[in-house]
Protein backbone atom coordinates (compact mmCIF):
# COMPACT_ATOMS: atom_id res chain seq x y z
CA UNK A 1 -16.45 -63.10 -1.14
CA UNK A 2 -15.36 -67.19 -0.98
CA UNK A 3 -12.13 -68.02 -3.15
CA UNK A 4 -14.78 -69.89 -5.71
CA UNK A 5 -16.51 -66.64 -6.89
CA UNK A 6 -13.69 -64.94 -6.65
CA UNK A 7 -11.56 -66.75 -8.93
CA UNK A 8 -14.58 -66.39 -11.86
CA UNK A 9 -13.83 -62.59 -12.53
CA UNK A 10 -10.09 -62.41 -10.82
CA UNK A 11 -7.92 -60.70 -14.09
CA UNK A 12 -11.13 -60.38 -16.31
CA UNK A 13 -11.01 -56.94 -18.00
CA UNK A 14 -14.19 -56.53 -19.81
CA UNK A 15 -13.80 -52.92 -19.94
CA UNK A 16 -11.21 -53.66 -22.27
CA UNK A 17 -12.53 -56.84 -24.03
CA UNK A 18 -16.05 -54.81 -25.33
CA UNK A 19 -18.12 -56.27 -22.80
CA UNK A 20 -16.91 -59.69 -23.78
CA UNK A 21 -17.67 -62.12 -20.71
CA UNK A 22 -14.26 -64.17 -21.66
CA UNK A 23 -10.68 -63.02 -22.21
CA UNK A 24 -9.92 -62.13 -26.19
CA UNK A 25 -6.75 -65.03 -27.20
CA UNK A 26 -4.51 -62.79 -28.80
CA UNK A 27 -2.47 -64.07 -31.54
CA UNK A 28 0.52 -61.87 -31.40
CA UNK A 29 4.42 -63.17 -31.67
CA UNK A 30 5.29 -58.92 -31.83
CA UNK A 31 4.28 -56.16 -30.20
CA UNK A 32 4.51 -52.67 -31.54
CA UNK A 33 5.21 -48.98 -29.41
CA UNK A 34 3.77 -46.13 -30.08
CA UNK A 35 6.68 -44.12 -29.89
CA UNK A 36 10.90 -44.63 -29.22
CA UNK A 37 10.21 -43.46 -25.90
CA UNK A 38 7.41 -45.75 -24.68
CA UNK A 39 10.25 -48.41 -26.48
CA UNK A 40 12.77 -47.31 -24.05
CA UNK A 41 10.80 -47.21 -21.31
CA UNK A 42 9.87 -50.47 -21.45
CA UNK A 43 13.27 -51.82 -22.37
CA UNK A 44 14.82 -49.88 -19.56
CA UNK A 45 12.57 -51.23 -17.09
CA UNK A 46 9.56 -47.99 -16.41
CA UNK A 47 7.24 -49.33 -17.76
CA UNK A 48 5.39 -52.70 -18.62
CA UNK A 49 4.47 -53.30 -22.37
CA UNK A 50 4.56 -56.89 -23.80
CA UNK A 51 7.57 -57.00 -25.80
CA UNK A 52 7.63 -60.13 -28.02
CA UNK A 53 5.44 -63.74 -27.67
CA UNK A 54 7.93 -65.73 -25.93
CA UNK A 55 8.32 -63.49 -22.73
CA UNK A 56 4.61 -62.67 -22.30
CA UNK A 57 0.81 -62.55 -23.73
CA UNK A 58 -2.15 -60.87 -22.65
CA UNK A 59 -4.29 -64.41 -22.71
CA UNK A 60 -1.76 -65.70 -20.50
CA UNK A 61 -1.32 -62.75 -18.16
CA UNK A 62 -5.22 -63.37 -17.36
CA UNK A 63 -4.39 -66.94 -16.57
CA UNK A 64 -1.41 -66.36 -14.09
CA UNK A 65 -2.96 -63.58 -12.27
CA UNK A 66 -6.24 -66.27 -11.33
CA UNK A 67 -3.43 -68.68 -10.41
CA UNK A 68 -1.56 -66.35 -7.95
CA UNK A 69 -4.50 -65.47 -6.62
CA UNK A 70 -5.36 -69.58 -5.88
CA UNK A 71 -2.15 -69.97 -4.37
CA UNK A 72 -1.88 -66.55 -2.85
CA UNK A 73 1.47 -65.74 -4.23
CA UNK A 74 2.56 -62.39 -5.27
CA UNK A 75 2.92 -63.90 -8.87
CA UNK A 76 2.63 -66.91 -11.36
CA UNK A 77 4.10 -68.07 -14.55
CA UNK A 78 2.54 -70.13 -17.19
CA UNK A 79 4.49 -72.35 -19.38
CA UNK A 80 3.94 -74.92 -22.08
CA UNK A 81 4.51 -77.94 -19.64
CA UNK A 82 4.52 -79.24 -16.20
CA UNK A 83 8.34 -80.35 -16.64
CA UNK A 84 9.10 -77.00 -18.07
CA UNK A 85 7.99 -75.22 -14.85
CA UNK A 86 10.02 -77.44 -13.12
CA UNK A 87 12.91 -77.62 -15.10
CA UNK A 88 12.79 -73.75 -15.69
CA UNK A 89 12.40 -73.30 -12.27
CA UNK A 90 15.40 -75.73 -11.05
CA UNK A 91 17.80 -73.91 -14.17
CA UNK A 92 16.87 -70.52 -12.37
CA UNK A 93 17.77 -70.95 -8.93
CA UNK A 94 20.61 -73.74 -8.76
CA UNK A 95 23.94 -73.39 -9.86
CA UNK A 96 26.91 -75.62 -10.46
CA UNK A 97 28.52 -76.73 -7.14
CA UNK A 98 25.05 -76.72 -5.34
CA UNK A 99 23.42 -79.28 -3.44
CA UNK A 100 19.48 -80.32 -4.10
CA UNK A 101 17.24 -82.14 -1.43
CA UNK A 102 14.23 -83.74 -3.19
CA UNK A 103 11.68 -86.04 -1.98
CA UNK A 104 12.10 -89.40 -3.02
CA UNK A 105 8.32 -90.13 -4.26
CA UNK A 106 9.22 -87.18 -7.10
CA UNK A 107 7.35 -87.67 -10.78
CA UNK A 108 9.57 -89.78 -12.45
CA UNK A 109 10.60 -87.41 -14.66
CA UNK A 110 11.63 -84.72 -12.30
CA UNK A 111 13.95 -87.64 -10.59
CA UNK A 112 15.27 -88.55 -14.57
CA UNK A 113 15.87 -84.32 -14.92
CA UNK A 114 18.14 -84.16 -11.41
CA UNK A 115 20.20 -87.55 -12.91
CA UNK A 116 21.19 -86.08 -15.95
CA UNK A 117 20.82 -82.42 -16.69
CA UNK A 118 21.65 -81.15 -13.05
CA UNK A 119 24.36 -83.81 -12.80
CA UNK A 120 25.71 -82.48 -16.07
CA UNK A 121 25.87 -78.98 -14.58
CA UNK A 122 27.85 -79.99 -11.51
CA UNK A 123 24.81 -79.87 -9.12
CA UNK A 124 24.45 -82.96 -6.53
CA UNK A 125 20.45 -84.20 -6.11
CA UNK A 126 20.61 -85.84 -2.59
CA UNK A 127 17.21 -87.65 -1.89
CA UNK A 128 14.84 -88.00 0.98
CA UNK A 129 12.04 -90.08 2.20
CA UNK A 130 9.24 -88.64 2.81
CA UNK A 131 8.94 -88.76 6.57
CA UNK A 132 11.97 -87.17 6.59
CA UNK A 133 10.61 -83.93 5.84
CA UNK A 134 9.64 -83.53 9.63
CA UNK A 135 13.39 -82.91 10.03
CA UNK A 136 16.35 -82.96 7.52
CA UNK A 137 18.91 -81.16 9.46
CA UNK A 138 21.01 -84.05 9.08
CA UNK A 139 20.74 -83.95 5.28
CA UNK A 140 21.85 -80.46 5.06
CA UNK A 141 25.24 -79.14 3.57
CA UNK A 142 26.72 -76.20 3.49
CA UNK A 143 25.82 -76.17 -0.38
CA UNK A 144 22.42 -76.88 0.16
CA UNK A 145 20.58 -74.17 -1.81
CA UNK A 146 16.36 -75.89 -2.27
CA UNK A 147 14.22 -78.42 -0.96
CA UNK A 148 12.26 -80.11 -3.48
CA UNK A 149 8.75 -81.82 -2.15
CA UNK A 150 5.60 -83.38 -3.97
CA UNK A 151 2.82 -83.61 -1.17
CA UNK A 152 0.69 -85.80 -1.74
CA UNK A 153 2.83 -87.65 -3.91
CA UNK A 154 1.35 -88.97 -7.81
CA UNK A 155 1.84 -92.67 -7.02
CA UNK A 156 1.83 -93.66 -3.43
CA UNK A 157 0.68 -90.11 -2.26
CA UNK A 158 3.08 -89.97 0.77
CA UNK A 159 2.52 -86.77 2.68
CA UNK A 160 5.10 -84.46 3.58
CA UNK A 161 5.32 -82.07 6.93
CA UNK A 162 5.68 -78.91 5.06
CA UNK A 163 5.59 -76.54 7.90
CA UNK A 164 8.48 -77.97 9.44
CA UNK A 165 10.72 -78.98 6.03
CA UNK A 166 9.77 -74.55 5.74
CA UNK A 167 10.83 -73.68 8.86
CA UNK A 168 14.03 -75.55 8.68
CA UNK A 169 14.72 -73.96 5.66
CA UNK A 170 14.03 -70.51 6.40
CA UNK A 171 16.53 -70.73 9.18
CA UNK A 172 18.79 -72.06 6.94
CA UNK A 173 18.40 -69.45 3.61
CA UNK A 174 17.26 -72.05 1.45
CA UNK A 175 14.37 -71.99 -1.09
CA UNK A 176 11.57 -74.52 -0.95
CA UNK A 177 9.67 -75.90 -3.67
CA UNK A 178 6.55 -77.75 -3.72
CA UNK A 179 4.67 -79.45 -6.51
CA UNK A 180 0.76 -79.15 -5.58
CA UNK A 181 -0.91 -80.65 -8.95
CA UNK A 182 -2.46 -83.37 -6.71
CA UNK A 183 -4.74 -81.52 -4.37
CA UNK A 184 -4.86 -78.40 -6.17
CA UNK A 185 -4.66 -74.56 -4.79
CA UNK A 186 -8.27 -75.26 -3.69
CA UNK A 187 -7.74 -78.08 -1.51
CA UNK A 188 -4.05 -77.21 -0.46
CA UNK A 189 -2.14 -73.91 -0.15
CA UNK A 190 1.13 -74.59 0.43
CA UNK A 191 2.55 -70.84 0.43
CA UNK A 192 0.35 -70.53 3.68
CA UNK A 193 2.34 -73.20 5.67
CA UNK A 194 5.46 -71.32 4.60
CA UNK A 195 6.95 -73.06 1.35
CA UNK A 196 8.20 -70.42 -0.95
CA UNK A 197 7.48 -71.78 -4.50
CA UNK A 198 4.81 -73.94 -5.88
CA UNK A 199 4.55 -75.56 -9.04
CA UNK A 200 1.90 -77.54 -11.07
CA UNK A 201 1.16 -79.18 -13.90
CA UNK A 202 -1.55 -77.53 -14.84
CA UNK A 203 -2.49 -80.17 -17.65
CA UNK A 204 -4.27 -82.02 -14.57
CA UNK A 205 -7.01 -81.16 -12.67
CA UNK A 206 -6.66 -77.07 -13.57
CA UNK A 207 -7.18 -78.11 -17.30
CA UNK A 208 -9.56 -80.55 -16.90
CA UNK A 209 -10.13 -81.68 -19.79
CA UNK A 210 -7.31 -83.72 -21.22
CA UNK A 211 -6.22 -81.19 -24.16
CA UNK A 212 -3.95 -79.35 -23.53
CA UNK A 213 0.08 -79.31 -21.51
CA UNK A 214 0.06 -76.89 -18.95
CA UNK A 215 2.87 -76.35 -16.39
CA UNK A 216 2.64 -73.00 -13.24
CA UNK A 217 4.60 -71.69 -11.23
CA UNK A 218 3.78 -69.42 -8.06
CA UNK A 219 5.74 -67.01 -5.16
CA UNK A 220 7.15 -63.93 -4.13
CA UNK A 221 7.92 -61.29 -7.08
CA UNK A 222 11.90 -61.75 -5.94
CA UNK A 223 12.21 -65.72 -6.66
CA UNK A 224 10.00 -65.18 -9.49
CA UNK A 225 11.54 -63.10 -11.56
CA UNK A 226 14.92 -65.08 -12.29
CA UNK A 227 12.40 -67.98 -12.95
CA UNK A 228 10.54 -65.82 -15.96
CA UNK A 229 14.39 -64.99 -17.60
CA UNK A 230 14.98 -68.25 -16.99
CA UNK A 231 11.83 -69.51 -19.35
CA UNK A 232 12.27 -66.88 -21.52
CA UNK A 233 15.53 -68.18 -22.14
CA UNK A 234 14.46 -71.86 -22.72
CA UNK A 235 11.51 -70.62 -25.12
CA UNK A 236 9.22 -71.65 -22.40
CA UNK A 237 5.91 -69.71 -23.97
CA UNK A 238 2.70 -71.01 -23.47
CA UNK A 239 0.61 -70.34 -26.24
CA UNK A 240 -2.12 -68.38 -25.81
CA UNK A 241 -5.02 -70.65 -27.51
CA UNK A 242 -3.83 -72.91 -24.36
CA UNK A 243 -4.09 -70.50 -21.62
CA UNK A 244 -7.64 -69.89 -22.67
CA UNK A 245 -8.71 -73.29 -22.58
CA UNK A 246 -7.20 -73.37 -19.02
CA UNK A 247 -8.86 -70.43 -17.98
CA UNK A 248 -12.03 -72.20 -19.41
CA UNK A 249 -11.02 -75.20 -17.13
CA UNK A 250 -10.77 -72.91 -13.66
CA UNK A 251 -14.18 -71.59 -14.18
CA UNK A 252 -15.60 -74.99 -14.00
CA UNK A 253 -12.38 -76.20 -10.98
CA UNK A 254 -14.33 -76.18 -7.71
CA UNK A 255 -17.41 -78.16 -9.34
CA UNK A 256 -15.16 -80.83 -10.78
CA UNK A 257 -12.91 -81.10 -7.79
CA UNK A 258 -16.04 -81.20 -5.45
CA UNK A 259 -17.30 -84.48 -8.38
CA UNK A 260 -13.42 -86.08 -8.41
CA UNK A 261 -13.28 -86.20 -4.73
CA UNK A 262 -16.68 -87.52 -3.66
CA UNK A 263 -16.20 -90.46 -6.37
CA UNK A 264 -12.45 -91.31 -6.04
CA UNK A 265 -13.50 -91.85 -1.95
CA UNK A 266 -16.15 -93.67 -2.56
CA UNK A 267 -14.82 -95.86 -4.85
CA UNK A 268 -11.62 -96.42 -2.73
CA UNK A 269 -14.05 -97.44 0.43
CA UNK A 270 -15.62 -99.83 -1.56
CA UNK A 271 -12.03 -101.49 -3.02
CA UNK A 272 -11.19 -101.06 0.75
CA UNK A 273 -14.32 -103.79 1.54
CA UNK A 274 -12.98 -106.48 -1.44
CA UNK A 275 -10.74 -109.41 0.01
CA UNK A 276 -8.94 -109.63 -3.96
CA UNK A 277 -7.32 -106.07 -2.46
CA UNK A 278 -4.43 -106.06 0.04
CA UNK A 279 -4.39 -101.84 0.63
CA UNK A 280 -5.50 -98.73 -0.25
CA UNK A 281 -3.32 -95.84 -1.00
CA UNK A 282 -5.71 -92.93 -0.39
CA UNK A 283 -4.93 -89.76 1.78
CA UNK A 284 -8.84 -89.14 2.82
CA UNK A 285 -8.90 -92.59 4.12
CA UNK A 286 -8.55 -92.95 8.07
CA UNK A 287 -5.99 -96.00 7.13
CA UNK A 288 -4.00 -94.23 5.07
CA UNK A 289 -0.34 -93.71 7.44
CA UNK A 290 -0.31 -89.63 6.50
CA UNK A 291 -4.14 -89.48 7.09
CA UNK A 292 -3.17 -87.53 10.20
CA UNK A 293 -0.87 -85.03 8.97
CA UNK A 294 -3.03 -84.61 5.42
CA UNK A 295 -5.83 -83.24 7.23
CA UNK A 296 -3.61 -80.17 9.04
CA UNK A 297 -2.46 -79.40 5.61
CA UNK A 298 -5.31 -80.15 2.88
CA UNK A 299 -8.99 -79.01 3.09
CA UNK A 300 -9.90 -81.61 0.61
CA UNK A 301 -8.78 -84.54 -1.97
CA UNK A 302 -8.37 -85.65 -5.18
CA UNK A 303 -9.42 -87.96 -7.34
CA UNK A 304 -6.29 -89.98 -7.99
CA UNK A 305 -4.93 -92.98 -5.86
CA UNK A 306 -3.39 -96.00 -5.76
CA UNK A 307 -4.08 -99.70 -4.39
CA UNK A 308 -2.26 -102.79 -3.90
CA UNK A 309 -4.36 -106.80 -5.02
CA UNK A 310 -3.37 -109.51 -3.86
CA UNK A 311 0.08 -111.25 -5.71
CA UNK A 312 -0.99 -113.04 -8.48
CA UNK A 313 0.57 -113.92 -11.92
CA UNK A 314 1.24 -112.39 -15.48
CA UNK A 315 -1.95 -113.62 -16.74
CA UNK A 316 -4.12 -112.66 -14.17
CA UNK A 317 -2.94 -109.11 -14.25
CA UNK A 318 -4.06 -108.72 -18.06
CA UNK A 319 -7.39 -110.15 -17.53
CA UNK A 320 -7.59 -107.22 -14.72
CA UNK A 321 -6.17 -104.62 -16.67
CA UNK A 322 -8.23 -105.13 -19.99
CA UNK A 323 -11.61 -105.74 -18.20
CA UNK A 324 -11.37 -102.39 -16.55
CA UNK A 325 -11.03 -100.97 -20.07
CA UNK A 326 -14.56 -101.51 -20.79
CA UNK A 327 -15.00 -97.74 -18.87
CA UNK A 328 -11.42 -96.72 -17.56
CA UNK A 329 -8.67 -95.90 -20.09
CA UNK A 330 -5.17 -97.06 -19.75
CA UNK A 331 -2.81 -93.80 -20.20
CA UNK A 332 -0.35 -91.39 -18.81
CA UNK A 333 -1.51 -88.44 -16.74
CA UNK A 334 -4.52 -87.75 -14.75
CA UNK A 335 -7.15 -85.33 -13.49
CA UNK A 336 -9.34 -84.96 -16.84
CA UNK A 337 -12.65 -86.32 -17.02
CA UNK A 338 -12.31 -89.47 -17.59
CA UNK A 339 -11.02 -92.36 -15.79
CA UNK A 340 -7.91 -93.37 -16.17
CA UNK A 341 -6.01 -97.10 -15.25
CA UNK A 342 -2.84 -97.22 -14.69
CA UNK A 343 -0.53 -100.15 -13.91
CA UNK A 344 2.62 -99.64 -11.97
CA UNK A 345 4.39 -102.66 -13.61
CA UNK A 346 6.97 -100.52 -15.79
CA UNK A 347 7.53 -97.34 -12.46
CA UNK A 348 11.40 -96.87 -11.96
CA UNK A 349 11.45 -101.02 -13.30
CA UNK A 350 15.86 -100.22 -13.48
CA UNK A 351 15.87 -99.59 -9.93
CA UNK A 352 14.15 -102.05 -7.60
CA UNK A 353 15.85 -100.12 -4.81
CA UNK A 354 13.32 -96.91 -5.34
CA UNK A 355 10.34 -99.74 -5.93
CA UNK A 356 10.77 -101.76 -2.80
CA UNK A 357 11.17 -98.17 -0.88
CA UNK A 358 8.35 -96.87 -2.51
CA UNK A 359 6.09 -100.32 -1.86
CA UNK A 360 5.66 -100.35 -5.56
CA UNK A 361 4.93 -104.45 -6.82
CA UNK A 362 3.58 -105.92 -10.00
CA UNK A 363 0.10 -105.63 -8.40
CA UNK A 364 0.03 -102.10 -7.77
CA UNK A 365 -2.64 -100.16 -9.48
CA UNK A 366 -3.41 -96.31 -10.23
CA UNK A 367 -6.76 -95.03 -10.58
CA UNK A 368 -7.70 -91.82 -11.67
CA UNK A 369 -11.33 -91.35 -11.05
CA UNK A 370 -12.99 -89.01 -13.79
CA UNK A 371 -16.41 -87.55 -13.86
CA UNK A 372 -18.57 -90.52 -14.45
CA UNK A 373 -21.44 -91.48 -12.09
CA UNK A 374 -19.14 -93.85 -9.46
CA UNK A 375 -20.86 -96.60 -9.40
CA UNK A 376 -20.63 -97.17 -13.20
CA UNK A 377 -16.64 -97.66 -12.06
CA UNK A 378 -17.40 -99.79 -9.11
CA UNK A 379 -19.52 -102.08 -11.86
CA UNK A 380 -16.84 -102.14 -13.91
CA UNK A 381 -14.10 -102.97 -10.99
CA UNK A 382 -16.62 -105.43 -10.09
CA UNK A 383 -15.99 -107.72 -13.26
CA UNK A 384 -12.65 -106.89 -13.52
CA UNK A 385 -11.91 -108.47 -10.28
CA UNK A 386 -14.34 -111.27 -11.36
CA UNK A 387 -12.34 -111.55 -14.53
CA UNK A 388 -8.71 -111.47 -12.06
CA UNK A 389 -10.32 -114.31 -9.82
CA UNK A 390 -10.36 -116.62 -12.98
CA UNK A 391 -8.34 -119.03 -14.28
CA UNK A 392 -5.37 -120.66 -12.96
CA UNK A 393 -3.20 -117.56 -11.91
């Protein structure tokens, strides 16, 4: 049976649900024992009962089991946010005194989290480009307890060599950590080429629809459960009216991905063909410099990517900008339906050290490409580089 079908029924119990086709969202913050000793049972550890809201829910439970099963993992988590799977999962496994490897083209956020918090706590974030995943012996400490990696990256989508940054670090005893929101467990599977944990924020393309926060996190039962203490701790819960509308969401995954990936390329060949554009930041393209290396890791893309016009002035960005708006929206995030703009203007603007390494400028440009018919968006990039091309700028 393929993954796709699979994935429809993985976790359902309709047995239990009366023949009801989707999972019941059970509004519990308590749950009750029918006698002291199935109480101590489950308190001692014999036996699994949900205990209280915060540390599990049967809505939820459906939801993590059809993630692990994505990402092949022996088990998966779902909180109430991309940052707190990431944060959780960072809390669980690092300790004061240890030393952090993370991939340079992190989510902002993630990079913000390290700073402060971890900094706070005595632990040292050390970070990498992202060709230096093919081999970061030389970054390696004694202290070194996780590599962190986001492959394809969210804003130039620089590809990582995950088998190798794995292998190193199994030799070594360390834990690595990947972020796959971009391509998804459908079109990438990192526990395959050896990385231990992988997180996502579900709110993207495993949502769907651009309603809910989402955050997962997937591995082996033994790194996994100091994570779940961990979020119990931090009052992590996702609630379960949430994990139904992202079990709603993978129903419909492979159909949208299959939509997101056929328009995002198509539209990036044709910005590829204008003369207004100086690059393309696409994986899927044969340009792209981790085209190679993509393809022996991902069976697919996305529909999110970046490109670079030509330099031009203040002005002329607006006119681009607000033209596109007549069909793209200009917000956070990414991987709903819609299409989404998103200027690069304000990324990391404190440190022009991370921009210039990153090849971020003024006239970089994120596109998220949504579920519209593509060539309503290649109209609409049409007159927006019309509308650029004007003026005096």
């Amino acid at each position: 049976m393929k993954r796709e079908t699979e994935l429809l029924h993985r976790g359902d119990r309709r047995a239990e649900w009366h023949g009801a086709l989707n999972p019941p969202v059970v509004h519990a913050s308590l749950y009750s024992f029918e006698s002291l000793q199935q109480y101590l049972d489950t308190v001692e550890g014999r036996l699994e009962h949900y205990v209280y809201g915060r540390s599990g829910n049967p809505t939820t439970r459906v939801l993590e089991e059809k993630i692990a099963f994505l990402e092949k993992a022996e088990d998966a988590l779902a909180l109430s946010s991309g940052m707190a799977a990431i944060t959780a999962t960072l809390l669980a496994l690092l300790q004061t005194g240890d030393h952090l490897l993370v991939v340079s083209c992190v989510y902002g956020p993630v990079r913000t989290f390290c700073d402060t918090t971890l900094h706070k706590l005595g632990i040292e974030t050390e970070y990498f480009r992202p060709q230096e995943a093919a081999d970061l012996s030389a970054r390696l400490k004694p202290n070194t307890r996780l590599i962190y990696l986001e492959s394809p990256g969210s804003l130039t989508f620089d590809i990582q060599d995950l088998r190798a940054a794995a292998r190193l670090a199994h030799e070594h005893g360390l834990v690595t950590l990947m972020d796959n929101s971009w391509a998804t467990p459908l079109y990438q599977n990192p526990i395959e080429l050896g990385i231990d944990l992988v997180l996502h924020s579900g709110t993207k393309y495993i949502a769907g629809h651009s309603d809910l926060l989402l955050g997962l996190v997937a591995g082996p039962r033994s790194l996994m459960k100091p994570i779940r203490r961990m979020a119990n701790q931090l009052g992590s819960a996702l609630a379960p009216d949430d994990a139904y509308l992202a079990i709603r969401g993978l129903r419909t995954l492979a159909v949208r991905m299959e939509r997101h990936q056929a328009s995002a390329l198509k539209v990036a060949r044709w910005l590829q063909t204008r003369p207004e554009v100086r690059e393309v930041l696409h994986p899927g393209l044969e340009t792209f410099p981790g085209y190679n290396l993509a393809k022996t890791q991902m069976s697919g893309y996305s529909g999110l990517f970046s490109f670079r016009l030509q330099p031009r002035d203040r002005a002329a960005r607006h006119r681009f900008v607000d033209a596109t708006l007549k069909l793209f929206h200009l917000g956070y995030s990414w991987g709903g339906y819609e299409s989404l703009i998103m200027p690069t203007i304000t990324h990391a603007r404190d440190n022009p050290a991370l921009r210039a390494e990153l090849g971020i400028d003024d006239d970089t440009y994120r596109l998220s490409i949504g579920l519209e018919d593509p060539d309503d968006l290649i109209a609409v990039l049409e007159e927006a580089l019309a509308a650029w091309a004007g003026g005096t700028g």
